[in-house]
C-alpha atoms as a PDB file:
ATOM      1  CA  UNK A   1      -0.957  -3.557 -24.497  1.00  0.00           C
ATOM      2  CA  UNK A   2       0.307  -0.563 -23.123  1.00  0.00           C
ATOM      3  CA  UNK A   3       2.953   0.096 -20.786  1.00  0.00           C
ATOM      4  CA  UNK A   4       3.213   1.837 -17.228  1.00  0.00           C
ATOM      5  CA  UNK A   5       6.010   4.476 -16.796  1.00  0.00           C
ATOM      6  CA  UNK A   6       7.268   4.332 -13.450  1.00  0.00           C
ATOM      7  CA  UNK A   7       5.574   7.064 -12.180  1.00  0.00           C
ATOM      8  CA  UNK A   8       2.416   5.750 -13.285  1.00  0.00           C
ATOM      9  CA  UNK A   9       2.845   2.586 -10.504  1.00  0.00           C
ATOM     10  CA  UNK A  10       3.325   2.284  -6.826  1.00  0.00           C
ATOM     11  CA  UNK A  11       4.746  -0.451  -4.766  1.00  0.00           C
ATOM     12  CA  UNK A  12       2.532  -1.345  -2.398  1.00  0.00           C
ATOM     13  CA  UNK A  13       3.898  -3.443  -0.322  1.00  0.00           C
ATOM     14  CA  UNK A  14       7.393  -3.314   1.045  1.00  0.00           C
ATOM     15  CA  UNK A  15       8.822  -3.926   4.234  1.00  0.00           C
ATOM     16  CA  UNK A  16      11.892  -2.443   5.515  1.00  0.00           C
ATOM     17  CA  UNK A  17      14.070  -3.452   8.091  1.00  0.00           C
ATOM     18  CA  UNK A  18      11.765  -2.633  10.823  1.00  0.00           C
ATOM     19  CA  UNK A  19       9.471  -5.342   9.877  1.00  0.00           C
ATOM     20  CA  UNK A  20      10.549  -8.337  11.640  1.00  0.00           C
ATOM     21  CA  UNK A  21      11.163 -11.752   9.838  1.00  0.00           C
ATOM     22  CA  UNK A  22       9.594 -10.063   6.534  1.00  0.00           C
ATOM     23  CA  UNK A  23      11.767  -7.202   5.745  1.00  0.00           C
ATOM     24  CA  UNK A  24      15.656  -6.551   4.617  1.00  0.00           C
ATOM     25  CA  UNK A  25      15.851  -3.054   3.374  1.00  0.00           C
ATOM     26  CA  UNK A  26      16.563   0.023   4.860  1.00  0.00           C
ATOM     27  CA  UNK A  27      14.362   2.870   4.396  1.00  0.00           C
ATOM     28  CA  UNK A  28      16.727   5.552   2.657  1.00  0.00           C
ATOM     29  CA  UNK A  29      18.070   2.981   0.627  1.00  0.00           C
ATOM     30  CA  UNK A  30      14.162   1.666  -0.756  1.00  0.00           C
ATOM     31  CA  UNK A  31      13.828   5.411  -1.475  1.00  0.00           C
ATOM     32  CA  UNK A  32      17.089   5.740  -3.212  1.00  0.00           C
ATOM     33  CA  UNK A  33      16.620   2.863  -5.348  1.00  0.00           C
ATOM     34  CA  UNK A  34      12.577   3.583  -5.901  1.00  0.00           C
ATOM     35  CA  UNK A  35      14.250   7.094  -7.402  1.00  0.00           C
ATOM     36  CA  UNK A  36      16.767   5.672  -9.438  1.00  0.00           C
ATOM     37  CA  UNK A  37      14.317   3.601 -10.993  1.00  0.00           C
ATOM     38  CA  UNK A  38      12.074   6.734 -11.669  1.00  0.00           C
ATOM     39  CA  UNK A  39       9.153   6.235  -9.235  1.00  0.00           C
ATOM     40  CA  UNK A  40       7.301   9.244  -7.765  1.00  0.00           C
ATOM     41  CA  UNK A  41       6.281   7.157  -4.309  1.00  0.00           C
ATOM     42  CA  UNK A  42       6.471   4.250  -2.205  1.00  0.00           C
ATOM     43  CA  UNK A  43       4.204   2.819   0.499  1.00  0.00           C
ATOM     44  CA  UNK A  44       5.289   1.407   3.640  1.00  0.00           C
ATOM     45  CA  UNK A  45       4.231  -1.764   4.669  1.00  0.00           C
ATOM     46  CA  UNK A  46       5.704  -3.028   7.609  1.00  0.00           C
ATOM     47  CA  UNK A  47       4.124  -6.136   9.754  1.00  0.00           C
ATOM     48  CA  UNK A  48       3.589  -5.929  13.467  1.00  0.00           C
ATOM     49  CA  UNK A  49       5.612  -2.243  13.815  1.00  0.00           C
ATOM     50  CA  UNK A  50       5.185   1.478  13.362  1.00  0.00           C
ATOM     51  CA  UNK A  51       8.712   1.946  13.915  1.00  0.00           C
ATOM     52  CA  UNK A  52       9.972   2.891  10.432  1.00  0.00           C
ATOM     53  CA  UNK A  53       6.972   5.102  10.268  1.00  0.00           C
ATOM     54  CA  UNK A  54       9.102   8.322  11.557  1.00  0.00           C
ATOM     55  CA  UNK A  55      11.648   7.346   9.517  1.00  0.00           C
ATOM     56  CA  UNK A  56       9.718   7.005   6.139  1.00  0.00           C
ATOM     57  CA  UNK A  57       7.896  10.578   6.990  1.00  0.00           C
ATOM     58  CA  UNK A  58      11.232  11.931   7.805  1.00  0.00           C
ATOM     59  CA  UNK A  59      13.396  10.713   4.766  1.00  0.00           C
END
């Protein structure tokens, strides 16, 4: 069995704090942590909201 570098995998589904009931994180800090853990992107994956859209574009 091989293994996956980081930038190799995406997260898929993560919710920031704009996601209501379902989400913790804020958006600079998911991309801070995704890039001190080596990965090359992150999807957005809010429920119910577009609002952290802007903000993951923007960061």
């Amino acid at each position: 069995m091989t293994s996956l570098a980081p930038n190799d995998f995406s997260h898929l589904h993560v919710h920031s704090e704009f996601s209501l009931l379902d989400g913790l994180g804020r958006i600079n800090e998911l991309l801070d942590q995704a890039a001190a853990h080596g990965f090359d992107s992150l999807a957005l994956t809010d429920h119910g909201a577009l609002y952290g859209a802007v903000a993951f574009y923007q960061a």
